[in-house]
N, C-alpha and C. Protein backbone atom coordinates (compact mmCIF):
# COMPACT_ATOMS: atom_id res chain seq x y z
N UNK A 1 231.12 169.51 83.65
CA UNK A 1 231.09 168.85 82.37
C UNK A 1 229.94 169.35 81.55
N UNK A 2 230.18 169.12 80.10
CA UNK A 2 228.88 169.39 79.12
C UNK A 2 227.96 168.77 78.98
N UNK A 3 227.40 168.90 78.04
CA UNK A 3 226.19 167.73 77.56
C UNK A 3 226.85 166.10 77.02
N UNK A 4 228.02 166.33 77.29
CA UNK A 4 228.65 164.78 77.08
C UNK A 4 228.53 163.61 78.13
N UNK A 5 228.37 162.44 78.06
CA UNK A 5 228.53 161.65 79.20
C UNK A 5 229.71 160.80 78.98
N UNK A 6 230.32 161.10 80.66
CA UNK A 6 232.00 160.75 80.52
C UNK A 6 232.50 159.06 80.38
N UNK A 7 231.19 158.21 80.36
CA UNK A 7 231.51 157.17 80.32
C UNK A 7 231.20 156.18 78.67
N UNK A 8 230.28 156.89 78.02
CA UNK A 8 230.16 156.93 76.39
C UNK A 8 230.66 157.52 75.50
N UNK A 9 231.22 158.65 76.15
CA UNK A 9 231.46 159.90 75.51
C UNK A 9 230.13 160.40 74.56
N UNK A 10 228.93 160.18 74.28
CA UNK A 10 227.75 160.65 73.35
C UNK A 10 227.40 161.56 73.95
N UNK A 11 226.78 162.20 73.71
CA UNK A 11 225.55 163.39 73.77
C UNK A 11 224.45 162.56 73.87
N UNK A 12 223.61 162.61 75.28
CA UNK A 12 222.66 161.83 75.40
C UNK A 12 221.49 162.30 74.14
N UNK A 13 221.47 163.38 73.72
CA UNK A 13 220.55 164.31 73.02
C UNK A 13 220.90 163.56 71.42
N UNK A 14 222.28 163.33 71.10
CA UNK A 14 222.73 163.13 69.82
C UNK A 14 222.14 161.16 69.85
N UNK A 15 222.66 160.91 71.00
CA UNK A 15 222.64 159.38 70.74
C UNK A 15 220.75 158.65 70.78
N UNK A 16 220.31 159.81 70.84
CA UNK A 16 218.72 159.09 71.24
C UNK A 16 218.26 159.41 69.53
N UNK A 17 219.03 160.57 68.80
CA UNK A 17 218.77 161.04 67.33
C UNK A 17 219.13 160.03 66.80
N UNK A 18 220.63 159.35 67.41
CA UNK A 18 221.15 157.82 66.67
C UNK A 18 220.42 156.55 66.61
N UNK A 19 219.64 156.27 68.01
CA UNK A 19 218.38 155.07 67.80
C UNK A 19 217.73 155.33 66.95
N UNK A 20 216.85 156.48 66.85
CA UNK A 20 215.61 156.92 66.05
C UNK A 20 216.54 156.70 64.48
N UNK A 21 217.49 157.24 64.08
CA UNK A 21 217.94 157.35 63.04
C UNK A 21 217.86 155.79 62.51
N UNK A 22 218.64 154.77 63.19
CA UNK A 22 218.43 153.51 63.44
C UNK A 22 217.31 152.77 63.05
N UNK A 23 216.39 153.07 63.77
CA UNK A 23 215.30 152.35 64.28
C UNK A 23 214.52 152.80 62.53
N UNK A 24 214.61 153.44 62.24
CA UNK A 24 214.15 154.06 60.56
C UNK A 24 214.64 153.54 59.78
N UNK A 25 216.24 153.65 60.00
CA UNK A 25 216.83 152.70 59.19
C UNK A 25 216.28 151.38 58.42
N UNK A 26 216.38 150.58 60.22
CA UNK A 26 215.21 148.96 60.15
C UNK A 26 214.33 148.73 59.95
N UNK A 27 213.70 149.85 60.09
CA UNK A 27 212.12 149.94 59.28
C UNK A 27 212.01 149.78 58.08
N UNK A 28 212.73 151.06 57.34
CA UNK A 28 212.83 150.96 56.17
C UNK A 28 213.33 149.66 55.02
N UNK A 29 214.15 149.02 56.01
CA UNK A 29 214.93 147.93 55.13
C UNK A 29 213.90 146.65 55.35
N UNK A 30 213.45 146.75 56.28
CA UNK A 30 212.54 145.65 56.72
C UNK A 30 211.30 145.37 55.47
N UNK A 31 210.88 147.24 55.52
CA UNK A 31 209.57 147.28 53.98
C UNK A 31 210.11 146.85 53.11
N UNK A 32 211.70 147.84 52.67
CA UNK A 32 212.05 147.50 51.46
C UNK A 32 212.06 145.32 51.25
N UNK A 33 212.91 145.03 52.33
CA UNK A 33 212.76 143.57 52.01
C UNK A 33 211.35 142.61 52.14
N UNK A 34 210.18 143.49 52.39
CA UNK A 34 209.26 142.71 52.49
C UNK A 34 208.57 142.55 51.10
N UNK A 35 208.55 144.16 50.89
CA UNK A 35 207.98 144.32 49.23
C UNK A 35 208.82 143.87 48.16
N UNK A 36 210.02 143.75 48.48
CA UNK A 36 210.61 142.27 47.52
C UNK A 36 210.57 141.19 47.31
N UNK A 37 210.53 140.99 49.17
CA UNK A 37 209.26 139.35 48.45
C UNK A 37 207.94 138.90 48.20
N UNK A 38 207.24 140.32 48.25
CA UNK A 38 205.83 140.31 47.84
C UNK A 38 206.13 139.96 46.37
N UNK A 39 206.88 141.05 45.49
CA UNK A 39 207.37 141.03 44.03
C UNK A 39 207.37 140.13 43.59
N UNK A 40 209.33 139.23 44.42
CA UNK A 40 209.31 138.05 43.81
C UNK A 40 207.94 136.78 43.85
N UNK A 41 206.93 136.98 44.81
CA UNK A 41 206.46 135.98 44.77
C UNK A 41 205.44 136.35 43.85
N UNK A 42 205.01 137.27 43.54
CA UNK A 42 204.12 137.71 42.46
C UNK A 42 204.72 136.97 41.32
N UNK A 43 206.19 137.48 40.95
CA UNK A 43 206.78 137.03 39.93
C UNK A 43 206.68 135.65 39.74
N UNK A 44 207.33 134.62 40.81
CA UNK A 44 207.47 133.43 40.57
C UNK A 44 206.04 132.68 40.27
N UNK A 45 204.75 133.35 41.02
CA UNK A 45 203.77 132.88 40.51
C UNK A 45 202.77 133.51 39.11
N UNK A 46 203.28 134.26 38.48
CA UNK A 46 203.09 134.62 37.24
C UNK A 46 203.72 133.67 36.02
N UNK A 47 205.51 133.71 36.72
CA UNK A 47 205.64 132.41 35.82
C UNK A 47 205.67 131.01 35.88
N UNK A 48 205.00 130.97 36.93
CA UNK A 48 204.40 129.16 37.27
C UNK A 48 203.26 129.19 36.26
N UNK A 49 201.94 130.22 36.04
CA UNK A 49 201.18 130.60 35.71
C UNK A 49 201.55 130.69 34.24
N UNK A 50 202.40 130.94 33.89
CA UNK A 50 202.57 131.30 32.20
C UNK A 50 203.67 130.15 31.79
N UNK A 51 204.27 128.98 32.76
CA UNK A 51 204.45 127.59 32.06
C UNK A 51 203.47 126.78 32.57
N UNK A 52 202.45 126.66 32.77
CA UNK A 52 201.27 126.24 33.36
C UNK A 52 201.16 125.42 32.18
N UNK A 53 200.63 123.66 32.67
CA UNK A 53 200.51 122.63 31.72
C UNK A 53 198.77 122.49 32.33
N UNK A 54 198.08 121.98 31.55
CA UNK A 54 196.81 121.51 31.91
C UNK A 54 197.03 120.39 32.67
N UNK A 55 198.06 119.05 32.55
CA UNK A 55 197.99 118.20 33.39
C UNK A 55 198.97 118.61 34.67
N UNK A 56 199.67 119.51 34.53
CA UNK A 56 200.19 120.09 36.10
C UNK A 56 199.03 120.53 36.90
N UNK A 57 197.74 121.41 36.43
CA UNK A 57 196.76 122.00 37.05
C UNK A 57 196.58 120.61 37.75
N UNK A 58 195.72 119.68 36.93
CA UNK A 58 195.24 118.78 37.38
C UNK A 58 195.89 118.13 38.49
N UNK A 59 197.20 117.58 37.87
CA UNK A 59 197.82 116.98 39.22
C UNK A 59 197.93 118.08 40.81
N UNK A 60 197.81 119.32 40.25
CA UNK A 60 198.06 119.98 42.05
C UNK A 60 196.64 119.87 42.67
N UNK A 61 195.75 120.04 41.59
CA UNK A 61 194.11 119.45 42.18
C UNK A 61 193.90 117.84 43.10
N UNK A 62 194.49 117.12 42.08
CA UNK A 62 194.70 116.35 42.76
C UNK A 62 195.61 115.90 44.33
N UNK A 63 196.74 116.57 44.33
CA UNK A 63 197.34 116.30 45.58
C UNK A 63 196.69 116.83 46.44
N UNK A 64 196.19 118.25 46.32
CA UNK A 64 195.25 118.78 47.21
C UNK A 64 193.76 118.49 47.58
N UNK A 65 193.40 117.32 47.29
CA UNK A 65 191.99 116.73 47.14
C UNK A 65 190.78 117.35 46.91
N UNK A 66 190.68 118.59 45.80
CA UNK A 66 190.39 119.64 45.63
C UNK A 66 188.98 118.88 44.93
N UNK A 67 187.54 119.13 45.20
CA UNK A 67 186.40 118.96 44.37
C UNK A 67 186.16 119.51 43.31
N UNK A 68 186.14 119.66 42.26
CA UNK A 68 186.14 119.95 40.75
C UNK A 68 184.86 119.84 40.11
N UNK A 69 184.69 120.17 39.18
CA UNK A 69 183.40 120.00 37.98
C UNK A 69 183.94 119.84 37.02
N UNK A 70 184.20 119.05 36.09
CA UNK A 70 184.82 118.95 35.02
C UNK A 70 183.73 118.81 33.81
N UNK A 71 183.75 119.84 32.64
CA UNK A 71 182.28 119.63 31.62
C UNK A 71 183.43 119.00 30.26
N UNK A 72 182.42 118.20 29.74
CA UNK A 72 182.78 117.83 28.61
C UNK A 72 181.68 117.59 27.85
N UNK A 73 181.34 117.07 26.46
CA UNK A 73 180.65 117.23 25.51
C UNK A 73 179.49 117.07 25.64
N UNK A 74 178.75 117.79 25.06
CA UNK A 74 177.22 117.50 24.90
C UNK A 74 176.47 118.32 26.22
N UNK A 75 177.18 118.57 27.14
CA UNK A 75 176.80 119.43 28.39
C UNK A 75 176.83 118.35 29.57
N UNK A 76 177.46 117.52 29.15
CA UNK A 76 178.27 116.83 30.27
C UNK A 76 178.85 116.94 31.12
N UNK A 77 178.59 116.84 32.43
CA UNK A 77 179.44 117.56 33.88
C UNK A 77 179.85 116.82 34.52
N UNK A 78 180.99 116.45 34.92
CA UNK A 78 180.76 115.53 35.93
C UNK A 78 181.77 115.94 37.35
N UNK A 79 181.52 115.73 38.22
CA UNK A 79 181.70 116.56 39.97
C UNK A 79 182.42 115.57 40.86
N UNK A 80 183.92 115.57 41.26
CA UNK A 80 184.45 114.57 42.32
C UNK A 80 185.72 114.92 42.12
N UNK A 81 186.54 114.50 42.56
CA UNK A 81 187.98 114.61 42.75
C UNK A 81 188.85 113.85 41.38
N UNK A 82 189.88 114.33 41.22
CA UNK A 82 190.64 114.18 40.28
C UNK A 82 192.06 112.61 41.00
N UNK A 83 191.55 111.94 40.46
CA UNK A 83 192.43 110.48 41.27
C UNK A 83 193.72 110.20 40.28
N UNK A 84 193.78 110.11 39.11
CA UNK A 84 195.01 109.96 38.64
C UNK A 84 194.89 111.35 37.57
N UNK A 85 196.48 111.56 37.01
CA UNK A 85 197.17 112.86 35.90
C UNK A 85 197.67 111.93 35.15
N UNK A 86 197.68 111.83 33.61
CA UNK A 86 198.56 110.72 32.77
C UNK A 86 198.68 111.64 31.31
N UNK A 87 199.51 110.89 30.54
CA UNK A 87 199.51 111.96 29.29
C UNK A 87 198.58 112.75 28.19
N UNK A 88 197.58 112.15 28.28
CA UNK A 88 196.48 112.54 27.39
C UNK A 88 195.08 112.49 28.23
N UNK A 89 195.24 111.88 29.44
CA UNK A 89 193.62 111.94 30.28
C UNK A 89 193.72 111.98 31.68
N UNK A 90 192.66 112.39 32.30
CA UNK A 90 192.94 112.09 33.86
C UNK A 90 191.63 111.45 34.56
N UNK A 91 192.34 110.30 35.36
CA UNK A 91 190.93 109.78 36.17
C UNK A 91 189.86 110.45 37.31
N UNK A 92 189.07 110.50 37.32
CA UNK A 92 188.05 111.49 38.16
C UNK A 92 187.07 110.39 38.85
N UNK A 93 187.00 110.31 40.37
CA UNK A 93 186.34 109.50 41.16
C UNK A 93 184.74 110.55 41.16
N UNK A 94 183.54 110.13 40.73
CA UNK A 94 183.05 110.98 40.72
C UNK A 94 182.42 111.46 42.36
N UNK A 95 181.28 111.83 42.66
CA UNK A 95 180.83 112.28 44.06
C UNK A 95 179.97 111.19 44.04
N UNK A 96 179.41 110.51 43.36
CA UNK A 96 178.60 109.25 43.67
C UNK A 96 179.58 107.93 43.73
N UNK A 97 180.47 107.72 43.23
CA UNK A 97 181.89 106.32 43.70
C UNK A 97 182.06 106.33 42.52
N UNK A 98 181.69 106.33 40.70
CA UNK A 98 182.02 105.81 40.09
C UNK A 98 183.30 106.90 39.57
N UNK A 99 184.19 106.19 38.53
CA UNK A 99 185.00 106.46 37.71
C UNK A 99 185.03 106.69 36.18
N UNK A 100 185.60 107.18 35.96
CA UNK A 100 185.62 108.16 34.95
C UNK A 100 187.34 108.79 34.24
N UNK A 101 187.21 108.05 33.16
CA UNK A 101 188.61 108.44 32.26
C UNK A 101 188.02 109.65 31.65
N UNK A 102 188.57 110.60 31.58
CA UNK A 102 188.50 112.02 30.74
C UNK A 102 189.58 112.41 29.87
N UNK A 103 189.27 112.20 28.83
CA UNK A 103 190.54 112.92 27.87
C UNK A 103 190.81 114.32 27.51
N UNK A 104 191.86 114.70 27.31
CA UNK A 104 191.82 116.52 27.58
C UNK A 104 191.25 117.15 26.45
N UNK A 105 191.52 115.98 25.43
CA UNK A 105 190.68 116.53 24.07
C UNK A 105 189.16 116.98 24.27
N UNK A 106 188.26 116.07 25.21
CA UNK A 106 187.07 116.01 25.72
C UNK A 106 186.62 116.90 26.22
N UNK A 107 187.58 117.56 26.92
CA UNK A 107 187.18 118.72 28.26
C UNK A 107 187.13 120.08 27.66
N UNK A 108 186.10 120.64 28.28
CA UNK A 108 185.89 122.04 27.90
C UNK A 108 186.61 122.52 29.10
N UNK A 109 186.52 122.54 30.19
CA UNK A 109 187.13 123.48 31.35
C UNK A 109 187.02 122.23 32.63
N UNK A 110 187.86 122.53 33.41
CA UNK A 110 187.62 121.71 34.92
C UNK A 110 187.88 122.93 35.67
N UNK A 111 186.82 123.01 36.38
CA UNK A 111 186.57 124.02 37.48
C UNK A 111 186.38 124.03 39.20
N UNK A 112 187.74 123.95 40.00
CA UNK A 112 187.59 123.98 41.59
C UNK A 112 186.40 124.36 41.84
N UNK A 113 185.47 123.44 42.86
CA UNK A 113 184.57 123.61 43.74
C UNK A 113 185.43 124.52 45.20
N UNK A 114 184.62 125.57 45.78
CA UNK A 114 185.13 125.98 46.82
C UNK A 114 186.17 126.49 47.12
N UNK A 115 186.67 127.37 47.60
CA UNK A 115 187.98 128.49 48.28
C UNK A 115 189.07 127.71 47.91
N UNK A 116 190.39 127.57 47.04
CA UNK A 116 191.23 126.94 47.01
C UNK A 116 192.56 127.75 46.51
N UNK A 117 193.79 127.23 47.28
CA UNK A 117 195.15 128.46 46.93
C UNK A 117 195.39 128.48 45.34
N UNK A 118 195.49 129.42 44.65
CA UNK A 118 196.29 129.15 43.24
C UNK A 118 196.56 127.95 42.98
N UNK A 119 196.70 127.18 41.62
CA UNK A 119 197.45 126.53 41.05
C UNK A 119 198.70 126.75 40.29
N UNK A 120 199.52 126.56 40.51
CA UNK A 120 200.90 126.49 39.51
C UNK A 120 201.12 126.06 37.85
N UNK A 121 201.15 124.48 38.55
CA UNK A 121 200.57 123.52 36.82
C UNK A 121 201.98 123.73 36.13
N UNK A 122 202.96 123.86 37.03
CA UNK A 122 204.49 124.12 36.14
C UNK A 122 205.09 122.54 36.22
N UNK A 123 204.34 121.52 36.25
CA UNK A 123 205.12 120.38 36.14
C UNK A 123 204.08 119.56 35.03
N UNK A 124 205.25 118.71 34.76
CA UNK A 124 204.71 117.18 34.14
C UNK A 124 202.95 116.35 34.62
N UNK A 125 202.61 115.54 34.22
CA UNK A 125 201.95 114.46 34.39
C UNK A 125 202.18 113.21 35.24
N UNK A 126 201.73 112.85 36.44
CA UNK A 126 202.17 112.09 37.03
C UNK A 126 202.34 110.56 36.70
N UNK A 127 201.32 110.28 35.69
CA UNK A 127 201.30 108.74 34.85
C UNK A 127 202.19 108.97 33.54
N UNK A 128 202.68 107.87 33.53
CA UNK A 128 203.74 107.54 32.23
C UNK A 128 202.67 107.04 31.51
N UNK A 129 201.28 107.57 30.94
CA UNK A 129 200.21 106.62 30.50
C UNK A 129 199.55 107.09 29.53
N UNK A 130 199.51 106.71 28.54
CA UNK A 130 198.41 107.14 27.51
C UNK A 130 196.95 106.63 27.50
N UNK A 131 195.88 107.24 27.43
CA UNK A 131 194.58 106.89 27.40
C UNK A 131 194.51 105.27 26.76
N UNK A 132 195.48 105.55 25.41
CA UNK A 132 194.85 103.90 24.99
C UNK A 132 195.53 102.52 25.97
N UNK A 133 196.40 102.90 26.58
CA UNK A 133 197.02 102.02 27.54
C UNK A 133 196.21 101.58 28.70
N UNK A 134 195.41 102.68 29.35
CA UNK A 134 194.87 102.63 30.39
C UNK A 134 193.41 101.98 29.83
N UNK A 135 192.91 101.98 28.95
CA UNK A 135 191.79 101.11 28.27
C UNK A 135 192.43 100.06 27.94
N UNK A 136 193.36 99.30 27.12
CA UNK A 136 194.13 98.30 27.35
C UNK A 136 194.03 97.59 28.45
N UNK A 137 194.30 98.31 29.64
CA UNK A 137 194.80 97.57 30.81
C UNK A 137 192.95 97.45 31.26
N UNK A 138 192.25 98.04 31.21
CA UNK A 138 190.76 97.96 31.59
C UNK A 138 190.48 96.55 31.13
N UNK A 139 190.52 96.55 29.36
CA UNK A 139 189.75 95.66 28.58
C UNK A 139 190.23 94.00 29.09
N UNK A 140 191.26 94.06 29.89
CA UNK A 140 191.31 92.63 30.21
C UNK A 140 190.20 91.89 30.97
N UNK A 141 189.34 92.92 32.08
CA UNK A 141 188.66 92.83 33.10
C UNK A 141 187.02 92.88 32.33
N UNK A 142 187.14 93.28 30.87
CA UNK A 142 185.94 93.10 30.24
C UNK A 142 184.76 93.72 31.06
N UNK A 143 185.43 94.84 31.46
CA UNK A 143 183.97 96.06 32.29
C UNK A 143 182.71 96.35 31.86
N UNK A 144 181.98 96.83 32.17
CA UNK A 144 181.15 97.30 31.63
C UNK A 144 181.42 99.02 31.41
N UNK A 145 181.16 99.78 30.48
CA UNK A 145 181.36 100.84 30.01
C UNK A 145 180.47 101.75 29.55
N UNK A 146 180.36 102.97 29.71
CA UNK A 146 179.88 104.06 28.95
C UNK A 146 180.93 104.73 28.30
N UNK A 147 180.79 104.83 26.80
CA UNK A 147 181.80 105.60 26.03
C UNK A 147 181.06 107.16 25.39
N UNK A 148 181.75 107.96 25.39
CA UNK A 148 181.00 109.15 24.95
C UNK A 148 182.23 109.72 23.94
N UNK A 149 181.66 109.88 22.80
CA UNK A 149 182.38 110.55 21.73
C UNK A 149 182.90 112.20 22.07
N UNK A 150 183.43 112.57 21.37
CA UNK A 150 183.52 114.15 21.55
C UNK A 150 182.17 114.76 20.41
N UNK A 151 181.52 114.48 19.79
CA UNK A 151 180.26 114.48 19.45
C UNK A 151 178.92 114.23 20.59
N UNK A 152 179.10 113.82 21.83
CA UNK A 152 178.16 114.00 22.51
C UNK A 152 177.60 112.26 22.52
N UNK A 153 177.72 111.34 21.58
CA UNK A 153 177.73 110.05 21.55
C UNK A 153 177.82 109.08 22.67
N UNK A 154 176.95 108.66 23.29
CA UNK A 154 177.06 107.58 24.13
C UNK A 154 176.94 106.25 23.86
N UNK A 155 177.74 105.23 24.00
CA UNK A 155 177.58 103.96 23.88
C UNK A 155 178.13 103.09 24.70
N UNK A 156 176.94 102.22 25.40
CA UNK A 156 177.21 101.63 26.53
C UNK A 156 176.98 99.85 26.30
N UNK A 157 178.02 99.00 26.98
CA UNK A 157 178.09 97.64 26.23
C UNK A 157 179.20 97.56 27.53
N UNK A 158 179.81 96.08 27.26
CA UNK A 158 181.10 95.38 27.50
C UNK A 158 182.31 95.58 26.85
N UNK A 159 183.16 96.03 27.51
CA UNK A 159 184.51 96.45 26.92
C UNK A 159 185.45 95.33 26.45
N UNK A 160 185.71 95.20 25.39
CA UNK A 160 185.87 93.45 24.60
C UNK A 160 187.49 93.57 24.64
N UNK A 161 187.90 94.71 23.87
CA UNK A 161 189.48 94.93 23.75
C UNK A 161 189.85 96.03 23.36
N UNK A 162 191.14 96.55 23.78
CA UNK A 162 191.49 97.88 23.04
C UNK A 162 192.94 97.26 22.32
N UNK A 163 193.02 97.57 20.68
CA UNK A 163 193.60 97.89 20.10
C UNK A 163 194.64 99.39 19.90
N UNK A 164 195.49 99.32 19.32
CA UNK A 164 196.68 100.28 18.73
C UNK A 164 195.55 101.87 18.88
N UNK A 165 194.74 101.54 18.10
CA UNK A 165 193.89 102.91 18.50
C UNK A 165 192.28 102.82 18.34
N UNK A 166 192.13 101.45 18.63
CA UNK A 166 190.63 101.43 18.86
C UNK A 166 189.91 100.69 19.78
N UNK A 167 188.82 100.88 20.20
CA UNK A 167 188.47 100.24 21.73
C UNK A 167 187.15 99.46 20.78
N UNK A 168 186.60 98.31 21.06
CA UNK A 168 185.99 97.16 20.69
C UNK A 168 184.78 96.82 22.03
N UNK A 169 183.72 97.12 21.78
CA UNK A 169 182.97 97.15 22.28
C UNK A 169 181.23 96.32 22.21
N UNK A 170 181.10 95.33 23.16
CA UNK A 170 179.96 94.19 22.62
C UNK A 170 178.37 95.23 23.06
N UNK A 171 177.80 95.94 22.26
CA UNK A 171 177.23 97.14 22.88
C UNK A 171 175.68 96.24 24.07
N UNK A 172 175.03 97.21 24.68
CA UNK A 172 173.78 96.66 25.17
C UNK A 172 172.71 95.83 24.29
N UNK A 173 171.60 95.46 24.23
CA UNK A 173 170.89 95.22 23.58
C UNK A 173 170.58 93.97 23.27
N UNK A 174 169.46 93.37 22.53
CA UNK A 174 169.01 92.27 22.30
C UNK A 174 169.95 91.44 21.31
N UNK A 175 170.18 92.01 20.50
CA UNK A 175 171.32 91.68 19.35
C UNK A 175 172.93 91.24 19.73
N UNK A 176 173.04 92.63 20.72
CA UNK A 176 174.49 92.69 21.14
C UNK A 176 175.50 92.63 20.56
N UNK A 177 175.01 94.09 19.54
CA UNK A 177 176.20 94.38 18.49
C UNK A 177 177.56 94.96 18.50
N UNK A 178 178.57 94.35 17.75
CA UNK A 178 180.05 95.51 18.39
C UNK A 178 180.11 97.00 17.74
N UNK A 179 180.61 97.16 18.07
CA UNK A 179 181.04 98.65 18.20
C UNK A 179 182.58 98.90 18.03
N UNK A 180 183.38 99.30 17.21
CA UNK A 180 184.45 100.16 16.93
C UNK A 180 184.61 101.50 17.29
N UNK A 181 185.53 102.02 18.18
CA UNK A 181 184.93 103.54 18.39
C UNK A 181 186.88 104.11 18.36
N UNK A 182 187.18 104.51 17.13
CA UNK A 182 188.56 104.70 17.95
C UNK A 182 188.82 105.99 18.67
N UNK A 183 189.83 105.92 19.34
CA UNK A 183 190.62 106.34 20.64
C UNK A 183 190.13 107.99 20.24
N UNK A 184 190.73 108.24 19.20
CA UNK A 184 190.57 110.21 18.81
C UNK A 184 189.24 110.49 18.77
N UNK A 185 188.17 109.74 18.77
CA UNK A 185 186.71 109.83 18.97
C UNK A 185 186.41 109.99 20.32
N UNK A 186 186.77 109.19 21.31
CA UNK A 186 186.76 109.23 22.91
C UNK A 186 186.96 110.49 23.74
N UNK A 187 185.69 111.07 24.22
CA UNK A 187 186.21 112.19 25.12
C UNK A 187 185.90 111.34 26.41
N UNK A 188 185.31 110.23 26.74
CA UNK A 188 185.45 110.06 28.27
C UNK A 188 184.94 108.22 28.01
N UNK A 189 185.34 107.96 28.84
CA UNK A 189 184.89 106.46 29.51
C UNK A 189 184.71 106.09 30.92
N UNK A 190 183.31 106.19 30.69
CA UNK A 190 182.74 105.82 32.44
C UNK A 190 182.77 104.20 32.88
N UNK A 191 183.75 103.78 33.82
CA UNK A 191 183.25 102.28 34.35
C UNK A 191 182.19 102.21 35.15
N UNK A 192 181.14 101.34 34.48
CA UNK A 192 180.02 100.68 35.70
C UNK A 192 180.26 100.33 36.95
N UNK A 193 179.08 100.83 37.69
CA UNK A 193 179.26 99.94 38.74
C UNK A 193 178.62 99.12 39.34
């Protein structure tokens, strides 16, 4: 007999060219399908990245309990986790316990503390809530408050009531004068503690 084997009929010589041929094959398709989903995922996170909402950032900060710096006016910083996402502000527990409403109007940048995966930010706001609602719902409890303008403005008193678009405020002091400050003035409201 030849170089054939009578029970394959191959050419042991041809059929070992056929693995290798093979085996290249799977290689090849294996790269090709890997570097496609390198692509697509490039892609899909380019355009997570380019419908990116400021309160989507926030909210994935938040699910991920991600430490932040968030600056707002006057050189205002403040450092802790991001606790609620709502339509116009988000709550921030700071690193010392207190709380903190931030309005997006307010914010210059919020910036991850420490090694953290991409953000997306391709969704909604997790609160059905507008800033003046969530002061609303405060002013029943008559807190004590720090209000800071987007001017850098601090004014600190008892939180009396919030109105349609203004928050009412019995300020500190000997006198213990009110204060009108409305809502589009507000870059943040700190509760006492």
């Amino acid at each position: 007999m030849d170089a054939v084997d009578d029970q394959s009929g191959l050419d042991p010589a041809g059929a070992e060219d056929l693995v290798g041929e093979l085996t290249r094959w799977l290689a090849d398709t294996r790269a090709d399908a890997a570097a496609a989903s390198r692509a697509r995922e490039r892609w899909l996170r380019q355009q997570a990245e380019e419908e990116a909402l400021f309160a989507g950032i926030l909210l994935d900060l938040a699910e991920r309990a991600v430490s932040v710096v968030a600056h707002a006016p006057a050189g205002r910083r403040h450092r802790g986790s991001v606790r609620a996402v709502a339509d116009d502000f988000c709550a921030l527990r700071t690193t010392d316990g207190g709380d903190v409403l931030l309005r997006y109007d307010g914010l210059s940048s919020v910036r991850p503390l420490g090694p953290h995966p991409p953000m997306a930010g391709d969704r909604p706001q997790a609160l059905d809530m507008a800033f003046g609602e969530a002061v609303a719902a405060l002013a029943g409890d008559r807190p004590r408050v720090l209000v800071v303008t987007l001017d850098g403005t601090g004014l600190s008193g008892d939180l009396r009531a919030a109105g349609r678009d203004v928050l009412t405020l019995r300020l500190d002091g000997d006198t213990r004068p009110v204060a009108y400050v409305p809502f589009g003035s507000v870059a943040e409201l700190s509760l006492a503690r």
